[in-house]
PDB file of N, CA and C in Angstrom:
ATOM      1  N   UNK A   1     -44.846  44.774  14.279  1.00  0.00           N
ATOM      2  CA  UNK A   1     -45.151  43.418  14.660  1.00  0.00           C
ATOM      3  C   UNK A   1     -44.358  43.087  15.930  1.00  0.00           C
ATOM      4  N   UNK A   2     -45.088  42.253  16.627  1.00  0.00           N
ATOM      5  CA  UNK A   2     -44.345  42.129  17.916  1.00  0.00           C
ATOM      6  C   UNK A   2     -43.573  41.169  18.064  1.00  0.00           C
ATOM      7  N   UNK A   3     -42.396  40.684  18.645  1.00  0.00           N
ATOM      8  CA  UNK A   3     -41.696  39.689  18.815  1.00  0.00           C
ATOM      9  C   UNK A   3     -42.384  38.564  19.088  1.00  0.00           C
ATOM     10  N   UNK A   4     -42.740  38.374  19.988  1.00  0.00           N
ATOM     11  CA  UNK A   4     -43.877  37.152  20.130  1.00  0.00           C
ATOM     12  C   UNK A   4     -44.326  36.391  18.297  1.00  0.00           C
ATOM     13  N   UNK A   5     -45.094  37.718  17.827  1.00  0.00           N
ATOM     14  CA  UNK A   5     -45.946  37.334  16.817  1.00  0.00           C
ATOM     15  C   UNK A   5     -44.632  36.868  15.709  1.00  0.00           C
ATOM     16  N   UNK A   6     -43.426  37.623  15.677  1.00  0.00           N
ATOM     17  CA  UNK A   6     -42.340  37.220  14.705  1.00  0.00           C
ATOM     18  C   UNK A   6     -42.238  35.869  14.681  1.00  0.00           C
ATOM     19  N   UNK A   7     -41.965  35.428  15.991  1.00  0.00           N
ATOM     20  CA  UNK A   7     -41.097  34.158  16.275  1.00  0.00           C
ATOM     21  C   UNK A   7     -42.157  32.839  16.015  1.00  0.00           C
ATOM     22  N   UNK A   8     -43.492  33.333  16.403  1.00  0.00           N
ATOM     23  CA  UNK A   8     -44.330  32.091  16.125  1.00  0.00           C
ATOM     24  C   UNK A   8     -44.998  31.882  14.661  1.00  0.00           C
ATOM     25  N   UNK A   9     -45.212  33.177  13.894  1.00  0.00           N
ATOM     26  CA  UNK A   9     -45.269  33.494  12.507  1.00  0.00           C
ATOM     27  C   UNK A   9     -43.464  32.355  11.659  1.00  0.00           C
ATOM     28  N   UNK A  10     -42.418  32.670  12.339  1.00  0.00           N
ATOM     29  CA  UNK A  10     -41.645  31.561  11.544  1.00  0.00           C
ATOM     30  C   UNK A  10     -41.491  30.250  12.088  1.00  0.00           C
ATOM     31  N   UNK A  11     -42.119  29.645  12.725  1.00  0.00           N
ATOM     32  CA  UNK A  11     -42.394  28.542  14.005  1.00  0.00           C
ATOM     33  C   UNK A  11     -43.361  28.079  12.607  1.00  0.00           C
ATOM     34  N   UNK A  12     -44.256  28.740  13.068  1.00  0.00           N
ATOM     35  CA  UNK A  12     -45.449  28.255  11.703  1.00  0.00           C
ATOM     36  C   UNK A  12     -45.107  27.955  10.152  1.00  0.00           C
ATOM     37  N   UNK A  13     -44.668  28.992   9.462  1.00  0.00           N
ATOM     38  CA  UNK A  13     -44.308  29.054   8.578  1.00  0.00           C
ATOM     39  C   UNK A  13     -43.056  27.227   7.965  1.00  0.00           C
ATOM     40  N   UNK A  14     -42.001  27.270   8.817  1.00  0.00           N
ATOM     41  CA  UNK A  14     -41.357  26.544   9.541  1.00  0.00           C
ATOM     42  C   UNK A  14     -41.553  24.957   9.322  1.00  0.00           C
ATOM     43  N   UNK A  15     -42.765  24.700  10.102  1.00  0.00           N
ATOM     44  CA  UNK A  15     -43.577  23.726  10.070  1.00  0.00           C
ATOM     45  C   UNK A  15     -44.612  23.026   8.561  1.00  0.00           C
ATOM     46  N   UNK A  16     -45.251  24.352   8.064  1.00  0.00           N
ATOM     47  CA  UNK A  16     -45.825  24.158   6.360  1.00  0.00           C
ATOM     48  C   UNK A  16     -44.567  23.760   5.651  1.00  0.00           C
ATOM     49  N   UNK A  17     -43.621  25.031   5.558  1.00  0.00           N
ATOM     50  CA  UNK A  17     -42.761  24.657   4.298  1.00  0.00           C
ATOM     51  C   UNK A  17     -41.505  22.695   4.809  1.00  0.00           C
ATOM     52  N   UNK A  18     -41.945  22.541   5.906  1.00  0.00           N
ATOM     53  CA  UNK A  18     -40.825  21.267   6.189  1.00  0.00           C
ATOM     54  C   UNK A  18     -41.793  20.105   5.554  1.00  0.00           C
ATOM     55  N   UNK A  19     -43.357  20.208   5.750  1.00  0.00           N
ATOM     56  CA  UNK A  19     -44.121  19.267   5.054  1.00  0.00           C
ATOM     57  C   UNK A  19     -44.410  19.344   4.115  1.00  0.00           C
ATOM     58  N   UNK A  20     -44.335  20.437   3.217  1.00  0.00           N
ATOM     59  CA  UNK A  20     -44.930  20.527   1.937  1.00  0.00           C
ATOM     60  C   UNK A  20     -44.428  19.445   1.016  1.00  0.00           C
ATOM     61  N   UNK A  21     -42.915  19.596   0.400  1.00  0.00           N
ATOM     62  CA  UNK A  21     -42.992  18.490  -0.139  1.00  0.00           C
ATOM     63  C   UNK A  21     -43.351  17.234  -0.141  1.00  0.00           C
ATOM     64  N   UNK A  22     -43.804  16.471   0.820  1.00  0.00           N
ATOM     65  CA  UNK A  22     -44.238  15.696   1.170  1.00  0.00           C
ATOM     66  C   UNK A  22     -45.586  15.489   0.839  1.00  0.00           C
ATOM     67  N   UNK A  23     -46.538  16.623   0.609  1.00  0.00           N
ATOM     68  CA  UNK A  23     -47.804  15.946   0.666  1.00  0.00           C
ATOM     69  C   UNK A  23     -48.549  15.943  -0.540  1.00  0.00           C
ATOM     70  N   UNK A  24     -47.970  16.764  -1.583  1.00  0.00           N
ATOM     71  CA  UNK A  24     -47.897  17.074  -2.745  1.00  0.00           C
ATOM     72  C   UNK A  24     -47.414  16.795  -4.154  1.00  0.00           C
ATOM     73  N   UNK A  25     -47.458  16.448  -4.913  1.00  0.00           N
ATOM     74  CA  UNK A  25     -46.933  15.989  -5.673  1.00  0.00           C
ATOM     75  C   UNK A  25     -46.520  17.303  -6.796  1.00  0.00           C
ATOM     76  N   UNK A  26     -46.448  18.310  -6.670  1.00  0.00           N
ATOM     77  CA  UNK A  26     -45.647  19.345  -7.332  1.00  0.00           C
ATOM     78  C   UNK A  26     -43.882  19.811  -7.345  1.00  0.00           C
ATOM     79  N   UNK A  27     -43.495  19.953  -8.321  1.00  0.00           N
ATOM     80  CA  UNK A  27     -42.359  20.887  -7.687  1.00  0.00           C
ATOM     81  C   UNK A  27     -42.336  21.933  -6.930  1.00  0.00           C
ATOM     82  N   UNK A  28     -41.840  22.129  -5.873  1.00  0.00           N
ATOM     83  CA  UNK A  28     -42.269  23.219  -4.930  1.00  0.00           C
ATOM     84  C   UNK A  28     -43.568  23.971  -4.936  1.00  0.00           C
ATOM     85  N   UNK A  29     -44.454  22.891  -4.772  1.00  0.00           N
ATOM     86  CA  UNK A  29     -45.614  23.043  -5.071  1.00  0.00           C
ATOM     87  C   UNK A  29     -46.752  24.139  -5.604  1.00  0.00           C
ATOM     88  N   UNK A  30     -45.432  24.253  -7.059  1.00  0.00           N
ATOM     89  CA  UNK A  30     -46.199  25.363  -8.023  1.00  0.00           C
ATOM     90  C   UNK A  30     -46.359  24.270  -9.589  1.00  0.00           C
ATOM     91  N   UNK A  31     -45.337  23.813  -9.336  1.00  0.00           N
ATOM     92  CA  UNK A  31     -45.008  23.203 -11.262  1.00  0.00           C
ATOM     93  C   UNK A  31     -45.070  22.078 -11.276  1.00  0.00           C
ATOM     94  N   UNK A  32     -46.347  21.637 -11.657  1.00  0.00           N
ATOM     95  CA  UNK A  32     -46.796  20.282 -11.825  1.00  0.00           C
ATOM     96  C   UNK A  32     -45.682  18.888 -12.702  1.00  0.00           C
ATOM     97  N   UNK A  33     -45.975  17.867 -12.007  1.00  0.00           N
ATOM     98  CA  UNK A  33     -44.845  17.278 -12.355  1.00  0.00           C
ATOM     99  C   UNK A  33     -45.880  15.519 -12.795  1.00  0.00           C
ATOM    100  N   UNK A  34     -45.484  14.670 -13.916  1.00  0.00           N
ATOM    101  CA  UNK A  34     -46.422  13.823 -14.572  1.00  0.00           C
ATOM    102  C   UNK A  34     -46.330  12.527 -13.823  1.00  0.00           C
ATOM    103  N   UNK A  35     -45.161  12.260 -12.896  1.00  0.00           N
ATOM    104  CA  UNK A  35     -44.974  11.235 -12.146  1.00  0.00           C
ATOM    105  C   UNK A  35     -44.684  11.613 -10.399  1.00  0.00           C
ATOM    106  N   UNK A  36     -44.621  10.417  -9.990  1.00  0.00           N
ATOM    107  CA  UNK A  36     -44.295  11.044  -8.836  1.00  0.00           C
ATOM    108  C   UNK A  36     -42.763  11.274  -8.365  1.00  0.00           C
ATOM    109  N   UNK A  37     -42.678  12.180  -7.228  1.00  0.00           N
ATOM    110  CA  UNK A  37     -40.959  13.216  -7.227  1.00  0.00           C
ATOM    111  C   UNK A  37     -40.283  11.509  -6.769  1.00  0.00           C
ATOM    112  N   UNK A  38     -39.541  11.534  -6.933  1.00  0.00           N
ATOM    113  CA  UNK A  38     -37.920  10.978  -6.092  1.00  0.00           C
ATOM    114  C   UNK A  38     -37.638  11.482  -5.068  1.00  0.00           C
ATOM    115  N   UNK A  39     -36.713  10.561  -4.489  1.00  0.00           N
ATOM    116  CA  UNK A  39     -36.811  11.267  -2.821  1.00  0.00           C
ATOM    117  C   UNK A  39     -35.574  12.417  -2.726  1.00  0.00           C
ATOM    118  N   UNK A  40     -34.932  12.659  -4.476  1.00  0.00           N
ATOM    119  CA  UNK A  40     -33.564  13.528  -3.940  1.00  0.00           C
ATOM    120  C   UNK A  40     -34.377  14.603  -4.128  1.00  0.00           C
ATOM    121  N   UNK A  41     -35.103  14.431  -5.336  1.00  0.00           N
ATOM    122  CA  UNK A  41     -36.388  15.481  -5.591  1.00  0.00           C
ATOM    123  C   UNK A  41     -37.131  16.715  -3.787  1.00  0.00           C
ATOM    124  N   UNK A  42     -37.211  15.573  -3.153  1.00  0.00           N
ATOM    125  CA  UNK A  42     -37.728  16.108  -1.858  1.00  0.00           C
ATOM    126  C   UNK A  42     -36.844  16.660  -1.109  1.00  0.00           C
ATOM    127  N   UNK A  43     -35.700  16.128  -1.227  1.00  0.00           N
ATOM    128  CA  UNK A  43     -34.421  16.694  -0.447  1.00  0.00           C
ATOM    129  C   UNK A  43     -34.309  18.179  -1.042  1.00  0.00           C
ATOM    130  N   UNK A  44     -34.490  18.053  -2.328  1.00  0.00           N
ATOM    131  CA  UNK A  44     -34.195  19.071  -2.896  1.00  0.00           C
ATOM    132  C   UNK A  44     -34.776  20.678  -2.608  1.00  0.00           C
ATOM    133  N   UNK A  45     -36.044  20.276  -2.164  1.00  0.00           N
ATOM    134  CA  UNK A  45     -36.847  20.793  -1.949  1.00  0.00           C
ATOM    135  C   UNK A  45     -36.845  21.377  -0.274  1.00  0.00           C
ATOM    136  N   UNK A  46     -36.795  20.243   0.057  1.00  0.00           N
ATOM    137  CA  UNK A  46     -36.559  20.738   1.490  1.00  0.00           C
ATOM    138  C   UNK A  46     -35.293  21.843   1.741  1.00  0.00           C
ATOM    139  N   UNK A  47     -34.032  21.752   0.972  1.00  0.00           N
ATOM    140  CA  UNK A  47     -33.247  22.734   0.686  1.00  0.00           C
ATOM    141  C   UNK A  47     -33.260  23.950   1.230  1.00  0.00           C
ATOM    142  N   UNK A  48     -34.135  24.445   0.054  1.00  0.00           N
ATOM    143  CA  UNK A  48     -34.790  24.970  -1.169  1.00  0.00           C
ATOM    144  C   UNK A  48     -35.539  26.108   0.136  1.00  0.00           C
ATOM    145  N   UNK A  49     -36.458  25.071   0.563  1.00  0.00           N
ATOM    146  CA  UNK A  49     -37.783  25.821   1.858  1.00  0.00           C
ATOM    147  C   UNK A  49     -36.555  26.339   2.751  1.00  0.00           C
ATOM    148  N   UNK A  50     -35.878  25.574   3.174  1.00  0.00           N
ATOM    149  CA  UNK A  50     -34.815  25.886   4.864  1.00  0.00           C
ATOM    150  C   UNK A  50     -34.836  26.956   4.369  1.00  0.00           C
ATOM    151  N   UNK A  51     -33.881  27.489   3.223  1.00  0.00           N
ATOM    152  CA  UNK A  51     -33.343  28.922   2.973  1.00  0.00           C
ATOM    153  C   UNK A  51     -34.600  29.539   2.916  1.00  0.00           C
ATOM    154  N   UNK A  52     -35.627  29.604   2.488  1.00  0.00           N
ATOM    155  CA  UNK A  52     -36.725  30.711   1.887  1.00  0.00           C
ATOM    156  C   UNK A  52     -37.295  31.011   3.571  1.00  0.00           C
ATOM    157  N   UNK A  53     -37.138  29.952   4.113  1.00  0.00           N
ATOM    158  CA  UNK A  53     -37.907  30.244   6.247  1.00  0.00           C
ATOM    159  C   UNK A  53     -37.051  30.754   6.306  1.00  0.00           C
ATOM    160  N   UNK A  54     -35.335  30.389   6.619  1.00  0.00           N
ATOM    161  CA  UNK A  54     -34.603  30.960   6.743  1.00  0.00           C
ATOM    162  C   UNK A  54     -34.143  32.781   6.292  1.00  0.00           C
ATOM    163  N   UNK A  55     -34.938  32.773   5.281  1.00  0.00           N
ATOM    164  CA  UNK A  55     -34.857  34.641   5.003  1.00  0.00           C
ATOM    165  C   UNK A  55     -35.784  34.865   5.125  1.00  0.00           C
ATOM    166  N   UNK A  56     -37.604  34.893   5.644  1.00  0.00           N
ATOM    167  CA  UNK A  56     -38.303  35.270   6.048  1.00  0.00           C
ATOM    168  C   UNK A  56     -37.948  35.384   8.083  1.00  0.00           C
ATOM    169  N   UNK A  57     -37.046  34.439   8.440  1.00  0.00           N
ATOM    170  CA  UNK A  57     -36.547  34.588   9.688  1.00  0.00           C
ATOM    171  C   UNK A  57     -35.721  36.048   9.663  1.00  0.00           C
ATOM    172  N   UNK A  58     -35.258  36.177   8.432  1.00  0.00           N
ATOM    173  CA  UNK A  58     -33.644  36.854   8.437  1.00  0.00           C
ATOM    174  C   UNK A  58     -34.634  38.377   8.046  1.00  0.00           C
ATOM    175  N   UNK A  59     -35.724  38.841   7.555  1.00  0.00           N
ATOM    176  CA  UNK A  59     -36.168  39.693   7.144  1.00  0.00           C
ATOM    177  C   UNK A  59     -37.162  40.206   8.618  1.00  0.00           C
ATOM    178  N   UNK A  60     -37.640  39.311   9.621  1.00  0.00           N
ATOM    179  CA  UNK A  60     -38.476  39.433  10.635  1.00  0.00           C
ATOM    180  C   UNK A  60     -37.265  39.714  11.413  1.00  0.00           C
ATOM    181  N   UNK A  61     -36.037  39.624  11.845  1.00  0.00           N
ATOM    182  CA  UNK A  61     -35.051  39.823  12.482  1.00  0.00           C
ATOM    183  C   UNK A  61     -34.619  41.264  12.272  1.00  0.00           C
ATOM    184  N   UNK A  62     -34.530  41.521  10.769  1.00  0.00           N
ATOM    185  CA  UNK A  62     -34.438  42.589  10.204  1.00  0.00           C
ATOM    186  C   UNK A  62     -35.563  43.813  10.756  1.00  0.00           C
ATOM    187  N   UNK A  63     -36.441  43.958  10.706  1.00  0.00           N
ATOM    188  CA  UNK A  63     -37.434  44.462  11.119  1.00  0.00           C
ATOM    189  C   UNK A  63     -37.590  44.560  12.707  1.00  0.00           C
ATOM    190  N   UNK A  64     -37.596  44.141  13.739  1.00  0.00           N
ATOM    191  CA  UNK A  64     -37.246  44.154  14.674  1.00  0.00           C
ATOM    192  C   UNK A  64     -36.207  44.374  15.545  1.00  0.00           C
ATOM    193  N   UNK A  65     -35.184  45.256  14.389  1.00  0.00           N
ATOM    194  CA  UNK A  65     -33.759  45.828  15.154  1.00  0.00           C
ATOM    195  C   UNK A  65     -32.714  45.151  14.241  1.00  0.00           C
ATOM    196  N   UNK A  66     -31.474  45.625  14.896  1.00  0.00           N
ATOM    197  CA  UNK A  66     -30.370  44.493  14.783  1.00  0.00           C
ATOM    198  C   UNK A  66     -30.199  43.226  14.206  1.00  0.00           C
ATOM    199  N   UNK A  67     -29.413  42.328  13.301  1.00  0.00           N
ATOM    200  CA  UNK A  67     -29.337  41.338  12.953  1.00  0.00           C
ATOM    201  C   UNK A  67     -28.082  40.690  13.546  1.00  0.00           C
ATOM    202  N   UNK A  68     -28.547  39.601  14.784  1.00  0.00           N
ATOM    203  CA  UNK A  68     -27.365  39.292  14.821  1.00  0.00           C
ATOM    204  C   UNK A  68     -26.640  37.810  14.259  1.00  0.00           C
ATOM    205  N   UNK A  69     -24.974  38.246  14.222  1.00  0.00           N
ATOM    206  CA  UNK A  69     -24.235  37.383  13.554  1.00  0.00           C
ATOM    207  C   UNK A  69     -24.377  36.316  14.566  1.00  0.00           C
ATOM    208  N   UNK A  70     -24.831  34.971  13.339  1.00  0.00           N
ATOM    209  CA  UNK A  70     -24.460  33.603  13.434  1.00  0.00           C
ATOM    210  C   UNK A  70     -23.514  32.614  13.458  1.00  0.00           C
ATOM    211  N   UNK A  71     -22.777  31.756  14.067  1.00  0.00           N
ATOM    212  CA  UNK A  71     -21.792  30.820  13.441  1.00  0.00           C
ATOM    213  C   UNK A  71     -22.687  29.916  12.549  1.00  0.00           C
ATOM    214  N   UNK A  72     -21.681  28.761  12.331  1.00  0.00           N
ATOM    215  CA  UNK A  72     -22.230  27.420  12.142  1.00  0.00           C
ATOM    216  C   UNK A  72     -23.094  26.575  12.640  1.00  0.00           C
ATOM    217  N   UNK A  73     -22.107  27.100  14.209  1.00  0.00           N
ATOM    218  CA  UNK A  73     -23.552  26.079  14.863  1.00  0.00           C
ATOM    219  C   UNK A  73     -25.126  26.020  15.031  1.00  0.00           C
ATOM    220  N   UNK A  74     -25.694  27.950  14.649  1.00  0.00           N
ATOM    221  CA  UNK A  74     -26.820  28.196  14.621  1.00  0.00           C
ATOM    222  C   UNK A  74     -27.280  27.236  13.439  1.00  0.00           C
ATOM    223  N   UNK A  75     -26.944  26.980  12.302  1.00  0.00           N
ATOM    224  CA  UNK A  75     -27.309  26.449  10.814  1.00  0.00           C
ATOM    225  C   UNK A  75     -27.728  24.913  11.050  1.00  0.00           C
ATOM    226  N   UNK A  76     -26.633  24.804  11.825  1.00  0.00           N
ATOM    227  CA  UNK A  76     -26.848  23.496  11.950  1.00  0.00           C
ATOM    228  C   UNK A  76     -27.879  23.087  13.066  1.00  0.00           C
ATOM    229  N   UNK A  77     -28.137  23.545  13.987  1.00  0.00           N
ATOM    230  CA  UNK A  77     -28.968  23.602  14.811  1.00  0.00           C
ATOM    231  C   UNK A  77     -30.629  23.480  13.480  1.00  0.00           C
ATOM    232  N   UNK A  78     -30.906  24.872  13.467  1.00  0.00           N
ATOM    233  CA  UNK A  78     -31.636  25.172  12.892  1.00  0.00           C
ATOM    234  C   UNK A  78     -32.092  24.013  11.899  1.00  0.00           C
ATOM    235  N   UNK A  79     -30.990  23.713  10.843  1.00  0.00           N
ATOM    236  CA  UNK A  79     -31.588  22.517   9.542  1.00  0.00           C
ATOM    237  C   UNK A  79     -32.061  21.432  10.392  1.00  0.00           C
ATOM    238  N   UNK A  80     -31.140  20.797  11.207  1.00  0.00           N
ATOM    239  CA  UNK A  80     -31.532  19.610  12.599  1.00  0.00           C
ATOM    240  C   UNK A  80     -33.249  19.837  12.924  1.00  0.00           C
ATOM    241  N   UNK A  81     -32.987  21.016  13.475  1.00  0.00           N
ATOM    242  CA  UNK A  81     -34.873  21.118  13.695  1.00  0.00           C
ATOM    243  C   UNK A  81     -35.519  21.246  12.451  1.00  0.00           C
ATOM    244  N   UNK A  82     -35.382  21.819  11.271  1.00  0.00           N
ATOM    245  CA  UNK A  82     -35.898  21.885   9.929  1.00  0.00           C
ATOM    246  C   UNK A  82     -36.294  20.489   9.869  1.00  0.00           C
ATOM    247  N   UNK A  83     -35.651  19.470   9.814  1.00  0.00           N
ATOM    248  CA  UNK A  83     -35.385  17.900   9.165  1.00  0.00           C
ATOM    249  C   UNK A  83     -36.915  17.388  10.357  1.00  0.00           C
ATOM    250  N   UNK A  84     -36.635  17.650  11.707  1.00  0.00           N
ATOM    251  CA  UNK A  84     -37.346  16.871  12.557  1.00  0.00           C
ATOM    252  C   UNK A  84     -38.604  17.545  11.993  1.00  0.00           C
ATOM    253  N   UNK A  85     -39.220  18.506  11.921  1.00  0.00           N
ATOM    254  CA  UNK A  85     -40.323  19.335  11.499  1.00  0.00           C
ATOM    255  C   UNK A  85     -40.849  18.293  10.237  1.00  0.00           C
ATOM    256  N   UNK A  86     -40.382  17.983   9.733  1.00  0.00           N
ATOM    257  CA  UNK A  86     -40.106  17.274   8.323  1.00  0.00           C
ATOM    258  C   UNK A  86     -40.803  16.006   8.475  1.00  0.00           C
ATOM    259  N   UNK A  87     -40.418  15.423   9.903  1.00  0.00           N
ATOM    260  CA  UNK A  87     -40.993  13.857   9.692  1.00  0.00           C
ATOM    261  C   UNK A  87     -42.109  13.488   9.630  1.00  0.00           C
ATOM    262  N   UNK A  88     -43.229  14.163  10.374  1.00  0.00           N
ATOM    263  CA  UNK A  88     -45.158  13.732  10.151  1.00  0.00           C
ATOM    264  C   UNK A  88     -44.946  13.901   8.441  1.00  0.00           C
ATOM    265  N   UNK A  89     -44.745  14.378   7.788  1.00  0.00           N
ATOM    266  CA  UNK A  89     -44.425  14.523   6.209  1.00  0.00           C
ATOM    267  C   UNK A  89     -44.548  13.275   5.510  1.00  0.00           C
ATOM    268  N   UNK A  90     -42.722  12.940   5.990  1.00  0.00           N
ATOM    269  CA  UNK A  90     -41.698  11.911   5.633  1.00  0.00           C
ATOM    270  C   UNK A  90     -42.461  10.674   5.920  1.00  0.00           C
ATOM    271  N   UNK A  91     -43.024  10.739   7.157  1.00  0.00           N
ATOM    272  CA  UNK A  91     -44.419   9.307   8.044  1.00  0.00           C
ATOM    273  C   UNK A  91     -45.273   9.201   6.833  1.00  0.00           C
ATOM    274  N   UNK A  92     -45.752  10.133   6.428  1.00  0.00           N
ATOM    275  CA  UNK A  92     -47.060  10.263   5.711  1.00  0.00           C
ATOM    276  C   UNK A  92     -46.442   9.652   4.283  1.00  0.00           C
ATOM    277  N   UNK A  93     -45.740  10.103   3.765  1.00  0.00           N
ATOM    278  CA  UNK A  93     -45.474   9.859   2.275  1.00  0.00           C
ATOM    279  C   UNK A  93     -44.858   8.429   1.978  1.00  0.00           C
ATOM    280  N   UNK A  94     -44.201   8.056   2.856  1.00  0.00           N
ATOM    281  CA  UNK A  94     -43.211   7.099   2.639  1.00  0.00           C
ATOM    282  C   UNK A  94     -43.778   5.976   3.815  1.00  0.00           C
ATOM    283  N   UNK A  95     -44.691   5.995   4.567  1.00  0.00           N
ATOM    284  CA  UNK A  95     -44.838   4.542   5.454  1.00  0.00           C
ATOM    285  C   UNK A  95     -45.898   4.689   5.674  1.00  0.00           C
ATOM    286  N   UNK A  96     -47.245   5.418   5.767  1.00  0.00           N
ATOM    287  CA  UNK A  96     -48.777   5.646   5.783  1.00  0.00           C
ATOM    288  C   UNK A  96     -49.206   5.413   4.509  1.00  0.00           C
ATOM    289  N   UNK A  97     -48.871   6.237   3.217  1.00  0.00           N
ATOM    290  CA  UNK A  97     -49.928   6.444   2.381  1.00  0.00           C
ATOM    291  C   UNK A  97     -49.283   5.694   1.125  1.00  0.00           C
ATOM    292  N   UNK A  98     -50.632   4.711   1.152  1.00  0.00           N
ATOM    293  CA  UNK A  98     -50.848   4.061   0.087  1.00  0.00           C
ATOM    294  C   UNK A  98     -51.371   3.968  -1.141  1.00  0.00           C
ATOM    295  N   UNK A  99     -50.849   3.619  -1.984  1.00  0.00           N
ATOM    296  CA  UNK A  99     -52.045   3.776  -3.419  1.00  0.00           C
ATOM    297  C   UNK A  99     -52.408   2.523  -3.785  1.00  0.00           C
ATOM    298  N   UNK A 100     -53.914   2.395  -4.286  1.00  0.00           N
ATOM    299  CA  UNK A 100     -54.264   1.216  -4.728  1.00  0.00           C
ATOM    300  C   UNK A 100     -53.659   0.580  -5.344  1.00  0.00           C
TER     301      UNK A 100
END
């Protein structure tokens, strides 16, 4: 796989898992749930996704050579953009969509 295709494959990826909770009403949208989540519920979730992009990043890195070492500041960088990815979501669930 080519670098190009790595980087925009977790760009993408990236982008689904920052909205998912949001549009869904599942637990990590496998395990149906009888009310609707709470918002720590979503936090939770969002977590949850960072790490799972985060090791599909760490496994496409893997595969393409070398892994190189991170500080802090990459993490934090990274969740920062995770969160912003997050907001058409956060728009949608919490200030667009209404129920009768």
């Amino acid at each position: 796989m080519s670098h190009n295709l790595s980087v925009w494959l977790v760009i993408i990826a990236a982008v689904v898992a920052a909205n998912l909770p949001f549009v869904n009403h599942r637990w990590l949208a496998v395990i149906p749930r009888p009310g609707p989540k709470a918002l720590w519920m979503h936090a939770a979730e969002l977590v949850l996704l960072y790490l799972l992009v985060g090791g599909i990043g760490l496994a496409l890195e893997q595969s393409g050579g070398q892994i190189y070492p991170q500080g802090w500041e990459f993490y934090a960088t990274t969740a920062a953009l995770f969160l912003t990815l997050a907001f058409p979501g956060f728009v949608y669930r919490y200030l667009v969509h209404r129920r009768g």
